[in-house]
C-alpha atoms as a PDB file:
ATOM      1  CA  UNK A   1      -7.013 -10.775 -16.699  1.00  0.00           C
ATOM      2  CA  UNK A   2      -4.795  -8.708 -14.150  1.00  0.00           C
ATOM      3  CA  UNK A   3      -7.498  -7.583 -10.572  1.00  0.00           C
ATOM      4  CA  UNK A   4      -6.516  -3.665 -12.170  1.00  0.00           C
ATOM      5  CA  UNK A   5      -7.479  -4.269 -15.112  1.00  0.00           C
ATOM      6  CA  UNK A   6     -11.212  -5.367 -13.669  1.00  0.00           C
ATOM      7  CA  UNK A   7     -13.881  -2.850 -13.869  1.00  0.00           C
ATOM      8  CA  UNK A   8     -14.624  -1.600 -10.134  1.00  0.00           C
ATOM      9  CA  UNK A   9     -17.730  -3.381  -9.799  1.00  0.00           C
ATOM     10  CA  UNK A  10     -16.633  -7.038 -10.909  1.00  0.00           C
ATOM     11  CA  UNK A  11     -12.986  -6.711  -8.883  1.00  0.00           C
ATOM     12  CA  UNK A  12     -15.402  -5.892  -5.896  1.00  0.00           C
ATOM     13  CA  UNK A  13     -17.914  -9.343  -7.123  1.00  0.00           C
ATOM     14  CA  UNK A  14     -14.410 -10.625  -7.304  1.00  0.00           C
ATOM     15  CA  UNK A  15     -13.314  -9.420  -3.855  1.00  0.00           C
ATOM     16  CA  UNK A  16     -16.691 -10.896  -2.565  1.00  0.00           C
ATOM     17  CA  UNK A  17     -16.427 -14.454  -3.539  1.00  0.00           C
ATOM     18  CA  UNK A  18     -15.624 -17.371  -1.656  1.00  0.00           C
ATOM     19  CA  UNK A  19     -11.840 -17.165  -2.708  1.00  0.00           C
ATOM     20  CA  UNK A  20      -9.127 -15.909  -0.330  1.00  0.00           C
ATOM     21  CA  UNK A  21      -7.481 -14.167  -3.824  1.00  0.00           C
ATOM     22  CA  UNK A  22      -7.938 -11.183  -3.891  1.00  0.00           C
ATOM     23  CA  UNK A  23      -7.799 -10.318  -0.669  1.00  0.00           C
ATOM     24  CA  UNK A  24      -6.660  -7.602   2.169  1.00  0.00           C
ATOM     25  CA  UNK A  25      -3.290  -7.312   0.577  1.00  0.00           C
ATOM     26  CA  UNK A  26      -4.455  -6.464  -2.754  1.00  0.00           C
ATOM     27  CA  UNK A  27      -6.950  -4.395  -1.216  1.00  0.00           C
ATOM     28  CA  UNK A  28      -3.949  -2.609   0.957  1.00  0.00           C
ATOM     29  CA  UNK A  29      -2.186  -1.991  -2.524  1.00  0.00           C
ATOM     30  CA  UNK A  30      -5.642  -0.426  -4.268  1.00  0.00           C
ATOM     31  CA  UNK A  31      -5.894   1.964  -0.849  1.00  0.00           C
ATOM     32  CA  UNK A  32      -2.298   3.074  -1.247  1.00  0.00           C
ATOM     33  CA  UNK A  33      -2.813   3.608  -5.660  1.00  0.00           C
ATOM     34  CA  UNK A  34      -6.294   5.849  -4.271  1.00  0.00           C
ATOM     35  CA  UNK A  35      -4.154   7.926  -2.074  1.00  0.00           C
ATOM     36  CA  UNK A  36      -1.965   8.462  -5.000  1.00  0.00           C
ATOM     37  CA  UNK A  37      -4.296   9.106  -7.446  1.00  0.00           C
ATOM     38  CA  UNK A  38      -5.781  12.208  -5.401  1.00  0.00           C
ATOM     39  CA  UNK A  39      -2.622  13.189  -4.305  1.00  0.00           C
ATOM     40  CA  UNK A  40      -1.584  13.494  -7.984  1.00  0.00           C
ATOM     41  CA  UNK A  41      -4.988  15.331  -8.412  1.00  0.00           C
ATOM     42  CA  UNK A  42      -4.582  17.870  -5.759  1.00  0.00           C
ATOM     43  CA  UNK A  43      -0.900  18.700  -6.804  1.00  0.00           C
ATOM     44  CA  UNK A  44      -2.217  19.362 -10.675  1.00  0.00           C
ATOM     45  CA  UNK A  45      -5.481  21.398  -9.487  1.00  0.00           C
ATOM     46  CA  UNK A  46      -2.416  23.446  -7.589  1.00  0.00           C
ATOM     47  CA  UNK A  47      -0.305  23.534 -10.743  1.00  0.00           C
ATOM     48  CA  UNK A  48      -1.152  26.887 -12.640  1.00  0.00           C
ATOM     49  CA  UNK A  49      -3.353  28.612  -9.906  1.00  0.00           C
ATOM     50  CA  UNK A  50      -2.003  31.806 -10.081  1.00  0.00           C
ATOM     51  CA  UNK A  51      -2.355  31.912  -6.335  1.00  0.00           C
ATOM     52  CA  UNK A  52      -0.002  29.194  -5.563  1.00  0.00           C
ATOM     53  CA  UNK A  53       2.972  29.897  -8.138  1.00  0.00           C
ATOM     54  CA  UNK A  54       5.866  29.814  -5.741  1.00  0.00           C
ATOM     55  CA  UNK A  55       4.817  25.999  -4.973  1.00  0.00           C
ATOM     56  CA  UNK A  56       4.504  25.226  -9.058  1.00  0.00           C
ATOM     57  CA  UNK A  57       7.660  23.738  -9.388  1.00  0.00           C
ATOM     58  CA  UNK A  58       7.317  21.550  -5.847  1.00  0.00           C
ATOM     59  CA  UNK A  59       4.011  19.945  -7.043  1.00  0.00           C
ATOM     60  CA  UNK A  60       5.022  19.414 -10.571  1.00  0.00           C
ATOM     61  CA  UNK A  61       7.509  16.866  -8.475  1.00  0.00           C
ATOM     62  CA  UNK A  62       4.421  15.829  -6.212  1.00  0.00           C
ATOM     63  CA  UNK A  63       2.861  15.001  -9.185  1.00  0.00           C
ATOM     64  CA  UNK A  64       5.338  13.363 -11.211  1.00  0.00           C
ATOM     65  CA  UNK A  65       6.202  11.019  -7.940  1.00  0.00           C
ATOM     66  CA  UNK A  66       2.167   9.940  -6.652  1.00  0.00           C
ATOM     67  CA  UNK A  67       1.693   9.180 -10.676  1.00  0.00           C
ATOM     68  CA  UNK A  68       4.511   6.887 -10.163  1.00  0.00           C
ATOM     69  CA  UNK A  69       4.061   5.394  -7.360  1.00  0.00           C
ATOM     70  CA  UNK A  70       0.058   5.171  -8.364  1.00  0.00           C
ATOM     71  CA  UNK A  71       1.176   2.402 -11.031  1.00  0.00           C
ATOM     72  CA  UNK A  72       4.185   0.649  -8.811  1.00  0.00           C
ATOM     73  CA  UNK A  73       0.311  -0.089  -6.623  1.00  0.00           C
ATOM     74  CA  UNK A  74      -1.379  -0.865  -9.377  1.00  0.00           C
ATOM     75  CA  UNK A  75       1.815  -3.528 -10.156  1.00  0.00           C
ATOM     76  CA  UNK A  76       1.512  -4.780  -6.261  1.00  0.00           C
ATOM     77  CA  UNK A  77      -1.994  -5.287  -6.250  1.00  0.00           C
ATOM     78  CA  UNK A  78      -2.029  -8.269  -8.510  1.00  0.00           C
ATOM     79  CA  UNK A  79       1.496  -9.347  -7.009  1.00  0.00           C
ATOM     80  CA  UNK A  80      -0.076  -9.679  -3.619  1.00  0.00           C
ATOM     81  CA  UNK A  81      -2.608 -11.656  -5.118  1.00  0.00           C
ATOM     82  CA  UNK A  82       0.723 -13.947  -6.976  1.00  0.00           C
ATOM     83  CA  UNK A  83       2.449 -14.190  -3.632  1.00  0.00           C
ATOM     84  CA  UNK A  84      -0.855 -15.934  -2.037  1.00  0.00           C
ATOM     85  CA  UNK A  85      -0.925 -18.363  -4.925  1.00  0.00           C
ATOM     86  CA  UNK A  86       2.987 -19.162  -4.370  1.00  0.00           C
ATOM     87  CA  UNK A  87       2.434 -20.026  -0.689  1.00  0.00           C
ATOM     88  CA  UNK A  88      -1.085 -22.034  -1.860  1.00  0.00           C
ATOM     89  CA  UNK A  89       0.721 -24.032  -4.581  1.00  0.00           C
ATOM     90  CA  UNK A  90       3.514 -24.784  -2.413  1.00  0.00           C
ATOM     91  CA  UNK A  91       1.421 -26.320   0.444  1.00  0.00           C
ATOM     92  CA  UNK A  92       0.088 -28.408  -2.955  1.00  0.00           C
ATOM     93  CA  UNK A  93       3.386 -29.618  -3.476  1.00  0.00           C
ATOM     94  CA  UNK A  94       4.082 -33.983  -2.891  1.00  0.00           C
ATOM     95  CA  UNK A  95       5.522 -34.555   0.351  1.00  0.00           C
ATOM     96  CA  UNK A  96       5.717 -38.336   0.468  1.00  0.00           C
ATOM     97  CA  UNK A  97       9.235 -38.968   0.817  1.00  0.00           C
ATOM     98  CA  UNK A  98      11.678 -37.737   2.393  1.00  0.00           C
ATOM     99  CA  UNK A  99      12.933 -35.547  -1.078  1.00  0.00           C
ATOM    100  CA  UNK A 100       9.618 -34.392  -1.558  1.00  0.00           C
ATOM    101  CA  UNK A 101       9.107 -33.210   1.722  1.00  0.00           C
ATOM    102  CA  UNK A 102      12.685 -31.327   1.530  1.00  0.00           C
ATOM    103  CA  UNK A 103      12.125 -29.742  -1.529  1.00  0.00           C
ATOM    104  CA  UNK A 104       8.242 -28.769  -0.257  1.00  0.00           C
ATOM    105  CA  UNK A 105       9.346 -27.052   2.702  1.00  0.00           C
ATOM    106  CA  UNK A 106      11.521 -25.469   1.221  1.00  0.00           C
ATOM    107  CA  UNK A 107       8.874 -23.840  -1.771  1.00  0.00           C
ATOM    108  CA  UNK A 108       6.822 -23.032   1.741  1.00  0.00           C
ATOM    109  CA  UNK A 109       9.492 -20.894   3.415  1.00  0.00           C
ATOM    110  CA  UNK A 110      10.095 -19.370   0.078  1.00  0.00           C
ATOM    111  CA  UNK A 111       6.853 -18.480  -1.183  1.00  0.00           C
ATOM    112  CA  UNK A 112       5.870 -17.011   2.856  1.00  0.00           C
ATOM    113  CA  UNK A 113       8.612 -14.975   2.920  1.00  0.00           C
ATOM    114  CA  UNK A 114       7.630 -13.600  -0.804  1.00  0.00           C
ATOM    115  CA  UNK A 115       4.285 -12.914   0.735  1.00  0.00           C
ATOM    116  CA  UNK A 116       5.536 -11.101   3.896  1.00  0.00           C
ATOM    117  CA  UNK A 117       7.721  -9.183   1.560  1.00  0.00           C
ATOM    118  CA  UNK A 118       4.985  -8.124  -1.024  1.00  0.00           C
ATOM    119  CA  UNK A 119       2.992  -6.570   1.584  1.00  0.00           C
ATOM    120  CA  UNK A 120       6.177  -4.693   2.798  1.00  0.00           C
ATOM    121  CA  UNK A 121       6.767  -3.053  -0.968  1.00  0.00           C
ATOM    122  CA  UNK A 122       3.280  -1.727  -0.561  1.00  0.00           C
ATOM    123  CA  UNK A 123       3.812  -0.380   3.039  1.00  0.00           C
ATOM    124  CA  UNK A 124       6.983   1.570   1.572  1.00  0.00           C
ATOM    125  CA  UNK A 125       5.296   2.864  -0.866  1.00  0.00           C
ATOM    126  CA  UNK A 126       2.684   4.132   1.268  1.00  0.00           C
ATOM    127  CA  UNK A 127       5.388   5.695   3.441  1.00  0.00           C
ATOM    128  CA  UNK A 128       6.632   7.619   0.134  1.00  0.00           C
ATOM    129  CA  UNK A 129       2.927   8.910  -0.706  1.00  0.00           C
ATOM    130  CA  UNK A 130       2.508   9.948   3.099  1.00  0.00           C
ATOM    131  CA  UNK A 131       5.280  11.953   2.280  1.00  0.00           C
ATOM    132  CA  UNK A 132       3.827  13.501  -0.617  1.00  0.00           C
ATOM    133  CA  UNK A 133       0.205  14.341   1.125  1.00  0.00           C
ATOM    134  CA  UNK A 134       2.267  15.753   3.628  1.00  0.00           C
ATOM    135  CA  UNK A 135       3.523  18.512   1.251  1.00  0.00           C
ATOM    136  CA  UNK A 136       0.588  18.782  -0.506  1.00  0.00           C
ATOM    137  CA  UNK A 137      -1.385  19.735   2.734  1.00  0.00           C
ATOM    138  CA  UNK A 138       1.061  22.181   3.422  1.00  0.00           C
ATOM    139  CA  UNK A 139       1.438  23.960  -0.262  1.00  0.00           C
ATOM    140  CA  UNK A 140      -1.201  22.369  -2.240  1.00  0.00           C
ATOM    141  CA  UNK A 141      -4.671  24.024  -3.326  1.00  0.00           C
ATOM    142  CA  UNK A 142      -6.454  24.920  -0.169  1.00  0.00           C
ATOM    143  CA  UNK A 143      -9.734  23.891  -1.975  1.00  0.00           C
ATOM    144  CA  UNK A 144      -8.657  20.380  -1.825  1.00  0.00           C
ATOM    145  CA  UNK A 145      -8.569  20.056   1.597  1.00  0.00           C
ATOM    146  CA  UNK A 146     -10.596  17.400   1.987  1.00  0.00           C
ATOM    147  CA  UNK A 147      -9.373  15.623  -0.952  1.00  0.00           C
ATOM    148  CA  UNK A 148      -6.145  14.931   0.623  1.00  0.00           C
ATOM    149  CA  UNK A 149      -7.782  14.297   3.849  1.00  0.00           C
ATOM    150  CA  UNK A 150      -9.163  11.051   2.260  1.00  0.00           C
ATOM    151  CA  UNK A 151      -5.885  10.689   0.442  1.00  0.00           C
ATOM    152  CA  UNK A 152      -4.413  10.638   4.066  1.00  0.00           C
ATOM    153  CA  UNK A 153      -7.325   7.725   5.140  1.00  0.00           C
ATOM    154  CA  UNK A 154      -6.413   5.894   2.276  1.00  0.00           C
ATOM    155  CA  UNK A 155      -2.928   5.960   2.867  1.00  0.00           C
ATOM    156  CA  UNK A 156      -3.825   4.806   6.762  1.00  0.00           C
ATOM    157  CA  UNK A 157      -6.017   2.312   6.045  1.00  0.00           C
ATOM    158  CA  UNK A 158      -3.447   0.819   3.526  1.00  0.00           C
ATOM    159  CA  UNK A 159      -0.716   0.545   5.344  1.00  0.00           C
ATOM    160  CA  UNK A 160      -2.561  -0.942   8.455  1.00  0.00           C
ATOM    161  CA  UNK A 161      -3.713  -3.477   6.339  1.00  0.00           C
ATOM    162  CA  UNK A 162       0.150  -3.936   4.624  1.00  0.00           C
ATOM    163  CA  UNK A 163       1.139  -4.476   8.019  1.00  0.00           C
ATOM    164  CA  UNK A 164      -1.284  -7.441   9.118  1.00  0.00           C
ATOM    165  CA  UNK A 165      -0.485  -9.153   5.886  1.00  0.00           C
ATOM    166  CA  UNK A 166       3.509  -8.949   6.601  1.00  0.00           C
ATOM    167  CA  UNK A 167       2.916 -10.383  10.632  1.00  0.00           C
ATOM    168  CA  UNK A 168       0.715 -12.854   9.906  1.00  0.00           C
ATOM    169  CA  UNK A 169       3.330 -14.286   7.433  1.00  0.00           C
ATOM    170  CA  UNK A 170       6.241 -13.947  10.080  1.00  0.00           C
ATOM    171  CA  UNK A 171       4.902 -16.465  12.492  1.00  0.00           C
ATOM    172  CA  UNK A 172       5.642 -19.486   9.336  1.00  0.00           C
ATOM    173  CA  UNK A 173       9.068 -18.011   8.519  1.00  0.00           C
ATOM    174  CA  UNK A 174      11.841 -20.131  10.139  1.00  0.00           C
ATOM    175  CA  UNK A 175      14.521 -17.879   9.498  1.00  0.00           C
ATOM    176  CA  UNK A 176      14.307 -16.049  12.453  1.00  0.00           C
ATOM    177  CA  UNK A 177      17.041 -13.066  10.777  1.00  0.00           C
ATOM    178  CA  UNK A 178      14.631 -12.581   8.075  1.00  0.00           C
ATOM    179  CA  UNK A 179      11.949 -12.567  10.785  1.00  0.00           C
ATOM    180  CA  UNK A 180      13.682  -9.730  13.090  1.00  0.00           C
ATOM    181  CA  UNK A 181      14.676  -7.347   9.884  1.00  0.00           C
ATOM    182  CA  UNK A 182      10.616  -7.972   8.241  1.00  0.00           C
ATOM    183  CA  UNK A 183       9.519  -6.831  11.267  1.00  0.00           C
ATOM    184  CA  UNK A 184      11.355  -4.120  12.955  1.00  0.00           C
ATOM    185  CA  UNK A 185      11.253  -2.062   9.098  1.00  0.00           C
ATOM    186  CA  UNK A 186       7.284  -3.003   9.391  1.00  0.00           C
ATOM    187  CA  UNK A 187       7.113  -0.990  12.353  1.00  0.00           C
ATOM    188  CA  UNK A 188       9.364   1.281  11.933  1.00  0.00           C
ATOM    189  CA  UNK A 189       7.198   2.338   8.812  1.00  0.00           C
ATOM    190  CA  UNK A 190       3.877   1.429  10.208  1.00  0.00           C
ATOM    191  CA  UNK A 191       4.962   4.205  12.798  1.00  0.00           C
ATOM    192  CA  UNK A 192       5.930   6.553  10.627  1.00  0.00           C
ATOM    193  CA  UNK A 193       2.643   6.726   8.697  1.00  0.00           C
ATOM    194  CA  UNK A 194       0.274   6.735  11.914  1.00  0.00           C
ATOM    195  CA  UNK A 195       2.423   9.505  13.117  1.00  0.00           C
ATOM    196  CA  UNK A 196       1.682  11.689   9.872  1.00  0.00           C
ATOM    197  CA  UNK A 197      -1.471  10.595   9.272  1.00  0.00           C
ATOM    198  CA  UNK A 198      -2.393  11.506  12.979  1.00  0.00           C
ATOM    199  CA  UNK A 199      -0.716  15.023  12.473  1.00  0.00           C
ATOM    200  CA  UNK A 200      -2.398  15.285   9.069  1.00  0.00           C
ATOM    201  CA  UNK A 201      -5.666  14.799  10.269  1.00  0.00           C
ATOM    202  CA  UNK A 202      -5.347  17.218  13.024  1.00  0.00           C
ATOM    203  CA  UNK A 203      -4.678  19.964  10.477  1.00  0.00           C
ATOM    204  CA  UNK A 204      -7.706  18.711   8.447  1.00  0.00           C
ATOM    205  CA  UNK A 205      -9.391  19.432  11.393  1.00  0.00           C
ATOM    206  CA  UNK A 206      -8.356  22.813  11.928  1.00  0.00           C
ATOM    207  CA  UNK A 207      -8.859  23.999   8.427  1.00  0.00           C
ATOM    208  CA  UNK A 208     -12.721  22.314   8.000  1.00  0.00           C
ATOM    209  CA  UNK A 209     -13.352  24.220  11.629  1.00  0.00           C
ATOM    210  CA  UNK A 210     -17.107  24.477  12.428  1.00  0.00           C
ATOM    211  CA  UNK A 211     -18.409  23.152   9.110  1.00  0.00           C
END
C-alpha cells in the first residue's frame, strides 16, 4: 500500500516505528500537499463571493494549480520514501571483488543522488505553492486569513525539511558538478520561500491585530 493511501492515524503508527521509511522527506512532501490543500480551499471559498468577483478568474487558476500540485506531493511522498530504499538496497549490494565493488558504488552514487534530487522536486514545488498563498493572501477571502497563514507554516516547515534531506545527501555524492548545481538551486529556493513566508507572516500579523 502507497504511505497516501494510509489512513492518518496508521501513516503516523507508521511514521512512529523503528524504521527510517517514512521519514522527514515524506513528511516534507505531506507539509507541502497540506499547504496545497488549504490553499486550494481558500481560493474556492473566494470563488463566487460576490464580494471578491474581480479576483474570480485569478483564483479559479489558484485553484486549478494548488489541486495540482496537491497530488504531484502526494506522488513525492511515497517517492521519497523509494529513493531511501534505492540508497538502502544499494549499500546491500555484494562487494567482494573487485566487479562487485565497481558496480556497487556505482548503484550508491546513483541511488544518493536520486535521493538528494527527490527532496529537491518537493522543495520546487513548495516554491510554486508559496507562490500561490502569496496571491491568495493578497486577493483571496479575507475570512481565511488564518487558513493560509497555516498554509504558509506548512509550506515553511516543508521546505526546511526538503532542504536537510537534499544536504545531507550531498556530502556522499562524488560528483562534485552535481554537488555545486544540487546545492546552489537548494538555496536559492530555500531563500526564496523564507523570504515569502517571512513577509507572509508579517501580513498575517497585521490583519489578526489585537485578537
Amino acid at each position: 500500500m502507497k504511505l497516501v493511501e494510509m489512513k492518518v492515524t496508521d501513516f503516523v503508527n507508521e511514521l512512529a516505528g523503528d524504521s527510517a521509511v517514512p521519514g522527514g522527506g515524506s513528511v516534507a512532501a505531506l507539509a507541502g500537499s497540506v499547504a496545497a490543500g488549504l490553499v486550494a480551499m481558500v481560493a474556492r471559498l473566494t470563488i463566487g463571493r460576490k464580494k471578491y468577483e474581480d479576483v474570480w478568474e485569478a483564483m479559479a487558476q489558484v485553484r486549478d494549480e494548488a489541486d495540482r500540485l496537491a497530488v504531484a506531493f502526494c506522488d513525492l511522498v511515497d517517492r521519497d520514501a523509494e529513493a531511501y530504499k534505492g540508497v538502502m538496497n544499494a549499500f546491500k549490494m555484494p562487494g567482494k571483488t573487485d566487479v562487485d565493488k565497481k558496480a556497487r558504488n556505482a548503484a550508491i552514487q546513483g541511488a544518493t543522488k536520486q535521493a538528494a534530487i527527490v527532496p529537491l522536486k518537493t522543495l520546487k514545488a513548495i516554491a510554486q505553492i508559496t507562490d500561490l498563498a502569496e496571491e491568495t493572501i493578497h486577493k483571496g477571502n479575507s475570512n481565511c486569513l488564518t487558513d493560509v497563514g497555516t498554509a504558509v507554516q506548512m509550506a515553511r516547515a516543508g521546505a526546511l525539511g526538503a532542504a536537510y534531506n537534499i544536504r545531507i545527501n550531498l556530502g556522499s555524492i562524488k560528483d562534485q558538478g552535481a554537488v555545486a548545481k544540487l546545492r546552489k538551486e537548494t538555496d536559492t529556493l530555500i531563500t526564496k520561500v523564507l523570504k515569502s513566508a517571512q513577509s507572509m507572516e508579517a501580513m498575517i500579523e497585521a490583519g489578526l491585530g489585537d485578537s
